[in-house]
N, C-alpha and C. Protein backbone atom coordinates (compact mmCIF):
# COMPACT_ATOMS: atom_id res chain seq x y z
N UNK A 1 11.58 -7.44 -8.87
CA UNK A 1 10.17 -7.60 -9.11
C UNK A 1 9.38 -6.83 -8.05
N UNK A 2 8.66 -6.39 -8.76
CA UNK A 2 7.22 -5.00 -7.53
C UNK A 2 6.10 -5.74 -8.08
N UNK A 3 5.58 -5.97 -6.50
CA UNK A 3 4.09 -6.36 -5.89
C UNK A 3 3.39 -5.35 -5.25
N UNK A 4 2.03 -5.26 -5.70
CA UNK A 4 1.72 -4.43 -4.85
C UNK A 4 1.05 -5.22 -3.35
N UNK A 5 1.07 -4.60 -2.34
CA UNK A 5 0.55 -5.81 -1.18
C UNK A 5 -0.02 -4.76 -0.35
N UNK A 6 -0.81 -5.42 0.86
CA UNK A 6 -1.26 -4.86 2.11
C UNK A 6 -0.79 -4.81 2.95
N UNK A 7 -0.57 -3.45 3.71
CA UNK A 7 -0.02 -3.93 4.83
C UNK A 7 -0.39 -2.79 6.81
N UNK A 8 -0.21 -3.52 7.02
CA UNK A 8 -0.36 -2.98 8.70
C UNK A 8 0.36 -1.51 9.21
N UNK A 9 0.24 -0.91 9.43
CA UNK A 9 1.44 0.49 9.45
C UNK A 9 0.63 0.88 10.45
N UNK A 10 1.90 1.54 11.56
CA UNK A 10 1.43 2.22 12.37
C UNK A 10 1.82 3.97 12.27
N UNK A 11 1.12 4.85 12.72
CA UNK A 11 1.74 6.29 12.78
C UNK A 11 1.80 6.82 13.81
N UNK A 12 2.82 6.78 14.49
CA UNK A 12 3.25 7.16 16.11
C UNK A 12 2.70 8.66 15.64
N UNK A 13 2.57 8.97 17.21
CA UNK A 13 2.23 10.60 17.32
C UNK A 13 3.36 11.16 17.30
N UNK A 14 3.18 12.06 15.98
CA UNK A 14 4.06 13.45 15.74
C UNK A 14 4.92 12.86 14.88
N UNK A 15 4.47 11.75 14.21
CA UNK A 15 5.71 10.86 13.05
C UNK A 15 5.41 11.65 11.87
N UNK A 16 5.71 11.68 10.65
CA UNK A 16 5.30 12.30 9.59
C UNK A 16 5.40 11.07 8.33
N UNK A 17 5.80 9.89 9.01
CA UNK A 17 5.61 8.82 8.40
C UNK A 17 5.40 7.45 8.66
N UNK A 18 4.44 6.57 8.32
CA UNK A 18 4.05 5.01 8.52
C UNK A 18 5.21 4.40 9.38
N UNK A 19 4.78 3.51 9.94
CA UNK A 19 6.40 2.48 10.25
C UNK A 19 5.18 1.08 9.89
N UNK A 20 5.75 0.49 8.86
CA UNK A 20 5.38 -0.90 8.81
C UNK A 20 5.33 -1.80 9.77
N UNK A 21 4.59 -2.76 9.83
CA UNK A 21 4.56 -3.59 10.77
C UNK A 21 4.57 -5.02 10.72
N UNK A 22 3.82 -5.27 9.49
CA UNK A 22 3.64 -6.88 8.78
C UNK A 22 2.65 -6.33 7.34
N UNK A 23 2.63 -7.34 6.66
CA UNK A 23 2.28 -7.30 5.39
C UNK A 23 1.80 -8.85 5.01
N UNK A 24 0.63 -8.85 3.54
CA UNK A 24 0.79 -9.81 3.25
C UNK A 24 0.79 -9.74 1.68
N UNK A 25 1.28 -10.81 1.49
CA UNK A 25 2.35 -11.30 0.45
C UNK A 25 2.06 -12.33 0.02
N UNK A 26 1.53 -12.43 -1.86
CA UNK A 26 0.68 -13.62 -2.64
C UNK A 26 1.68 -14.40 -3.01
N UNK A 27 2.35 -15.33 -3.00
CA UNK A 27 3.14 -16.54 -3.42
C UNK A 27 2.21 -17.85 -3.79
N UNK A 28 2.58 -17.79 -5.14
CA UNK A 28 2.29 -19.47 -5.77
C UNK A 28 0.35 -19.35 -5.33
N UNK A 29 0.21 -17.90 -5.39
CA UNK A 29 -1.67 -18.05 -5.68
C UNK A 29 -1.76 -18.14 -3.87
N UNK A 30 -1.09 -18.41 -3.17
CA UNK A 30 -1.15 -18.11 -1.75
C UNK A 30 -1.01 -16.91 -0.64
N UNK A 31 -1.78 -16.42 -0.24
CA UNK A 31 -2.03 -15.05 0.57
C UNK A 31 -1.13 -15.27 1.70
N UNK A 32 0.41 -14.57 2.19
CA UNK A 32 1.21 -15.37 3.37
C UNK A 32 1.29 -13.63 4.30
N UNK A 33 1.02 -13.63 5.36
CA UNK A 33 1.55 -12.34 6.22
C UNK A 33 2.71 -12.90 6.94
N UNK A 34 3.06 -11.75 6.70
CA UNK A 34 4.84 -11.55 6.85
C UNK A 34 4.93 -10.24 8.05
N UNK A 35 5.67 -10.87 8.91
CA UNK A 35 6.02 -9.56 10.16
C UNK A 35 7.76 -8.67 9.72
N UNK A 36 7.36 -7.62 9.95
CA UNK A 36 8.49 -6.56 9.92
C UNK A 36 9.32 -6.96 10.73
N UNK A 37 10.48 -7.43 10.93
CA UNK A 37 11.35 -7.66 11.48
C UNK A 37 12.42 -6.73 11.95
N UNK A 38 12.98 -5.83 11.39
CA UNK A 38 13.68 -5.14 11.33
C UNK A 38 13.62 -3.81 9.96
N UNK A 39 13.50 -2.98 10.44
CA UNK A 39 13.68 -1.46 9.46
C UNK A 39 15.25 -0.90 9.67
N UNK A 40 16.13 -0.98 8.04
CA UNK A 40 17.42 -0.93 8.58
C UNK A 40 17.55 0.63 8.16
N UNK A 41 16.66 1.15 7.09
CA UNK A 41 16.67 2.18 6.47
C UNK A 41 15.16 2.76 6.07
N UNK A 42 15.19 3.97 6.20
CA UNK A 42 14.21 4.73 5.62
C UNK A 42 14.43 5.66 4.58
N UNK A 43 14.05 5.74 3.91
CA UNK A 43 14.61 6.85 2.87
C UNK A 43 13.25 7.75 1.94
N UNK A 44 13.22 9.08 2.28
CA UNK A 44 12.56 10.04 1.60
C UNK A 44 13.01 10.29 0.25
N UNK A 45 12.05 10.09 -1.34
CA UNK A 45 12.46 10.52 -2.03
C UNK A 45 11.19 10.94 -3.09
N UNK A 46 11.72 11.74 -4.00
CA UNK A 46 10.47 12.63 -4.99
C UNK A 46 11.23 13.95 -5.46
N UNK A 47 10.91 15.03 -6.08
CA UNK A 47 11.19 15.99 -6.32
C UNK A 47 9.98 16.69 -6.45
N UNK A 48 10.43 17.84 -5.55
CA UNK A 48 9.54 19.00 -5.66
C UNK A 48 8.31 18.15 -3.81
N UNK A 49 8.89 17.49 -3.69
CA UNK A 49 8.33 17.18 -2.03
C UNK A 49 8.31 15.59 -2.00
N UNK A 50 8.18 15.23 -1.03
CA UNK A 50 7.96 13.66 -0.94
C UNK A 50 6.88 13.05 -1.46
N UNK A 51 7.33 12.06 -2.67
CA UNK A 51 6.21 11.30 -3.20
C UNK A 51 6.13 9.95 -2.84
N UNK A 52 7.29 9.18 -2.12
CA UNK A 52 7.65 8.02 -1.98
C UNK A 52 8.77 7.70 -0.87
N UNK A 53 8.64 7.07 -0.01
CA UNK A 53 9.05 6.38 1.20
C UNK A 53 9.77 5.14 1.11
N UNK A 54 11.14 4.81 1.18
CA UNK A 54 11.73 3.50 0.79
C UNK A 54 11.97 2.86 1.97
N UNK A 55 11.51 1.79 2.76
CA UNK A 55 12.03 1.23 3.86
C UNK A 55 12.59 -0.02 3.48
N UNK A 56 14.26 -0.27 3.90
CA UNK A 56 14.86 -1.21 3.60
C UNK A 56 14.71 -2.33 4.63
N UNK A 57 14.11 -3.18 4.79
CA UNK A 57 13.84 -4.09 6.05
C UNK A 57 14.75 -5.66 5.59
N UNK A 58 13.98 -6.33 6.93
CA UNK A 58 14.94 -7.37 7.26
C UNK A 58 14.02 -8.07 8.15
N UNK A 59 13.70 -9.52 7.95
CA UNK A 59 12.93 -10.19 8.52
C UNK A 59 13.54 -12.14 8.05
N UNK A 60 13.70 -12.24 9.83
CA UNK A 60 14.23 -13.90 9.94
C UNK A 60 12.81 -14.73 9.80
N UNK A 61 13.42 -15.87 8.84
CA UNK A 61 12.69 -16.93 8.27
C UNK A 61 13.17 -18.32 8.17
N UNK A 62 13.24 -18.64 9.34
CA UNK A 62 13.48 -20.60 9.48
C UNK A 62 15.52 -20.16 9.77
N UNK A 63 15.37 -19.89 10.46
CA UNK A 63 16.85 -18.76 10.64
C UNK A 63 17.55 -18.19 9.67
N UNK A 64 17.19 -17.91 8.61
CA UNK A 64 17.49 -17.01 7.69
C UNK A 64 17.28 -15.53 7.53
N UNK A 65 18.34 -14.80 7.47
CA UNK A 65 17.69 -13.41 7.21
C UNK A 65 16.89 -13.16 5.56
N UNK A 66 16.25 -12.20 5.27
CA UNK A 66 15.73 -12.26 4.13
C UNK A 66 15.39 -10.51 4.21
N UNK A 67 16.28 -9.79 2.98
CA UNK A 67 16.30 -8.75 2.97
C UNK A 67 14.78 -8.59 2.01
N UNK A 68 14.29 -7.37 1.79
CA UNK A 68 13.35 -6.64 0.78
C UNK A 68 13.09 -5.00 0.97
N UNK A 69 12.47 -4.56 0.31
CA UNK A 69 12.38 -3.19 0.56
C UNK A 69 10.81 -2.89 0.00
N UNK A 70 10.22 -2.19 1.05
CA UNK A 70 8.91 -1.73 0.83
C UNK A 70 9.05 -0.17 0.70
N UNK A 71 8.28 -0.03 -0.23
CA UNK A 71 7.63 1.03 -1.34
C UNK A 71 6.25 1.85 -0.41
N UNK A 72 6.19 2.81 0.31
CA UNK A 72 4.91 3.66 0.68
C UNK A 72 5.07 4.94 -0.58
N UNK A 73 3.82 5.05 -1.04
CA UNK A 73 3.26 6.09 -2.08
C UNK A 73 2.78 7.06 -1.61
N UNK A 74 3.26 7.85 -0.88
CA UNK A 74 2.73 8.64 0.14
C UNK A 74 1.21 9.45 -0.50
N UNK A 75 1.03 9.87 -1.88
CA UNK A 75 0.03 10.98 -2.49
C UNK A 75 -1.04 9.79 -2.43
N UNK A 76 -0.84 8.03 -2.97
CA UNK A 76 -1.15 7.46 -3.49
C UNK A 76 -1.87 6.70 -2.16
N UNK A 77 -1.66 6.91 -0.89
CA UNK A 77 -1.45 5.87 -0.13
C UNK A 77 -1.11 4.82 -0.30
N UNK A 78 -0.11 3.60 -1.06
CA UNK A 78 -0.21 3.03 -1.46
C UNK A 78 1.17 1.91 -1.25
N UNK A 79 1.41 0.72 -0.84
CA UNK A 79 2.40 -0.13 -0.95
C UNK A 79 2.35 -1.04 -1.77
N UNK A 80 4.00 -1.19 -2.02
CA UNK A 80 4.85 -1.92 -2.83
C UNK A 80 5.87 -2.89 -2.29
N UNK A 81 6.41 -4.07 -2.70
CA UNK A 81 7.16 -5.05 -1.88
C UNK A 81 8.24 -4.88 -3.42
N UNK A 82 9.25 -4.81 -3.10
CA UNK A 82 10.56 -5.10 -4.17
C UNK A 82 11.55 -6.52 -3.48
N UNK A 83 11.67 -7.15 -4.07
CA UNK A 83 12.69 -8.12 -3.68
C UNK A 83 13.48 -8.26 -4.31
């Protein structure tokens, strides 16, 4: 399932791409921000140049890990949450 959500990104100098930072995330009609925990993967993909940014993250919750992967739209500016 894809959400689209908001989120915090920073762009270090001389990066050529976002690094997430926290996000928030509508559950059950509820607005929840969620911190980046861990970025295990990044991945460039599109044809014909980069249209889309896959970061595979990882963030502990009541000691649980809890994988997801966020979606940057790079043309679009735009994020996505996949779980």
């Amino acid at each position: 399932m894809r959400q689209r959500i908001d989120v915090l990104a920073a762009f270090d100098n001389g990066a050529r791409n976002p690094r997430p930072l926290r996000f928030k995330l509508i559950e059950h009609g509820i607005k929840t921000t969620v911190n980046v925990g861990r970025i295990k993967r990044a991945e460039y993909l599109g044809s014909g140049g980069v249209t889309r940014i896959e970061y595979e993250c990882e963030t502990c919750n009541d000691g649980r890990a809890i994988d997801y992967k966020l979606i940057f739209f790079y043309r679009e500016c735009r994020w996505e949450i996949e779980v």
